[in-house]
Structures are given as structure tokens and as C-alpha cells.
C-alpha atoms as a PDB file:
ATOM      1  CA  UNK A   1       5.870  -0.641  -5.298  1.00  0.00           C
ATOM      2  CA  UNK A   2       5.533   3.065  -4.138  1.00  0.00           C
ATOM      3  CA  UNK A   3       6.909   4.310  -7.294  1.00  0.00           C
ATOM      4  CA  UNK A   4       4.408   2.046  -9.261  1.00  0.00           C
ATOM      5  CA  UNK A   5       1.565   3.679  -7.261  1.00  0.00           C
ATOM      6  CA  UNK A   6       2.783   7.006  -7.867  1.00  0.00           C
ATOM      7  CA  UNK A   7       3.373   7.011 -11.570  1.00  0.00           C
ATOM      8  CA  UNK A   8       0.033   5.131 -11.908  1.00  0.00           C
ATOM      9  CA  UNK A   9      -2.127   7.408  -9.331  1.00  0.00           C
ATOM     10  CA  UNK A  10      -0.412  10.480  -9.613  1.00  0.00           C
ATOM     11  CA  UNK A  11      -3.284  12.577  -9.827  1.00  0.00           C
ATOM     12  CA  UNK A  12      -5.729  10.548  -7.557  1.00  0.00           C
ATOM     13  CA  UNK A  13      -3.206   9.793  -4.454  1.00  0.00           C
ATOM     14  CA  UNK A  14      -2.972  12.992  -2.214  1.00  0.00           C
ATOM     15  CA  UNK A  15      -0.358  11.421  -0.360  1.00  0.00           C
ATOM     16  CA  UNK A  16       2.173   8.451  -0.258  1.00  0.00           C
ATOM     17  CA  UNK A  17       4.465   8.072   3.142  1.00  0.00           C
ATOM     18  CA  UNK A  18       6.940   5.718   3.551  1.00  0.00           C
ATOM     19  CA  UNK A  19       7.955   4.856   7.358  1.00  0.00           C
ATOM     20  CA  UNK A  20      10.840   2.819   8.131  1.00  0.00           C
ATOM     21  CA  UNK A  21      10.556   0.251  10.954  1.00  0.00           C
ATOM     22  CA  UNK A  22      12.634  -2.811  12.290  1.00  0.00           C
ATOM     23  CA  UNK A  23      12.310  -6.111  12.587  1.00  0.00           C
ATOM     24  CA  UNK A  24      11.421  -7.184   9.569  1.00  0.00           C
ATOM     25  CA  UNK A  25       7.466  -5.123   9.334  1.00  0.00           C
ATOM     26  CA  UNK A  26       5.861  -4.464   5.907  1.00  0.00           C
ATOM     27  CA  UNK A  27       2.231  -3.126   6.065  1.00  0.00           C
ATOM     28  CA  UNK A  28       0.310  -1.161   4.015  1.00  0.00           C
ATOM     29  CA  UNK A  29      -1.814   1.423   5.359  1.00  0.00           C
ATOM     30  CA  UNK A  30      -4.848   3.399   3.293  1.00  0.00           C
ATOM     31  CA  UNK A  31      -6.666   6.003   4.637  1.00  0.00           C
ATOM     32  CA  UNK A  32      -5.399   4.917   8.815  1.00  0.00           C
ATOM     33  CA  UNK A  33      -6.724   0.919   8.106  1.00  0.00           C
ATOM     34  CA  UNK A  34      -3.899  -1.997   7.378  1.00  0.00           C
ATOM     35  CA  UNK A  35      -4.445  -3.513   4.083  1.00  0.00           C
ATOM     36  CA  UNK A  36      -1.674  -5.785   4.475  1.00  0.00           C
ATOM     37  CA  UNK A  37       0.669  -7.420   6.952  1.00  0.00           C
ATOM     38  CA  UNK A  38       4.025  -8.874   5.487  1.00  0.00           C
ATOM     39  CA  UNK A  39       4.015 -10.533   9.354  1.00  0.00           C
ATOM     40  CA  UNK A  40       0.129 -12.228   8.794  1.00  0.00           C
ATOM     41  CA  UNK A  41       0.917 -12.404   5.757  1.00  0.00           C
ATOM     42  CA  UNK A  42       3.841 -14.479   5.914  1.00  0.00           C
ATOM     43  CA  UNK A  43       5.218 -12.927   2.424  1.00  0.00           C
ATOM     44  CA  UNK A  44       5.330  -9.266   0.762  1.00  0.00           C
ATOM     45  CA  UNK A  45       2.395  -8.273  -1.355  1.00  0.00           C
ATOM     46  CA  UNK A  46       2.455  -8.392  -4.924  1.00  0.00           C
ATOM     47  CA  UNK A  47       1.401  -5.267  -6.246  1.00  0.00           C
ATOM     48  CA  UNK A  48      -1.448  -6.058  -7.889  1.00  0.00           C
ATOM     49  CA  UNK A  49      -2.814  -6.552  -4.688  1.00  0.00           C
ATOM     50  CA  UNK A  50      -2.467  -3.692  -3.255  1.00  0.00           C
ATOM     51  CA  UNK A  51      -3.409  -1.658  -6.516  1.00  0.00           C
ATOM     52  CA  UNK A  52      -6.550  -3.507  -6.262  1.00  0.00           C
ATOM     53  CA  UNK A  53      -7.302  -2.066  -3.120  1.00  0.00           C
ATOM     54  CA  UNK A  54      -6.545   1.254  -4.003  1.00  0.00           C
ATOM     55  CA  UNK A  55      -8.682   1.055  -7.061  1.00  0.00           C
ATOM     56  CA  UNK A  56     -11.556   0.165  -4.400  1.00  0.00           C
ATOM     57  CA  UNK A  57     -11.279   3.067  -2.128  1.00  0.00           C
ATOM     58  CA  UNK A  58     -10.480   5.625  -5.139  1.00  0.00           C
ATOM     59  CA  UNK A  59     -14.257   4.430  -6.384  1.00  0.00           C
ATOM     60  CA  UNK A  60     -15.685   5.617  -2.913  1.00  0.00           C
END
């Protein structure tokens, strides 16, 4: 998924970070809010969800 993001929103993303964690954590972070929680979530994201939402904020 990262490296989807960054080929597609090379120029537009000033930064991508990738943080390990344990226990099993996935969440996606723009700008300091969650966008997604792999533990609410119950599942990963598909990517088209999270493209979707940084389509939204790259229109702000």
C-alpha cells in the first residue's frame, strides 16, 4: 500500500512514515488524525480506501 501511494502521489505527499508496532496494530494516520483502525476495523484496508481519503485532504 505505501508504495502504491508513493508512486501515485509522488509529487503531492510531503511525507510517508512507516512505524512498526506489535500486537497485531494497522492504522493509518493523515495529517496526526486515524483514518483507519485494522483493530475497529476488524480487517486491513483496501487501498482504495485509503486513496480515497487522501484524494479528500489533497483537495483542501
Amino acid at each position: 500500500m505505501t508504495e502504491q501511494l508513493i508512486t501515485e502521489y509522488k509529487q503531492a505527499l510531503e511525507e510517508v512514515t512507516l512505524v512498526p508496532a506489535a500486537g497485531g496494530r494497522f492504522e493509518v494516520y493523515i495529517d496526526g488524525e486515524m483514518v483507519f483502525s485494522k483493530k475497529e476495523a476488524g480487517r486491513f484496508p483496501k487501498y482504495e480506501e485509503i486513496r480515497s481519503v487522501v484524494q479528500q485532504r489533497l483537495k483542501r
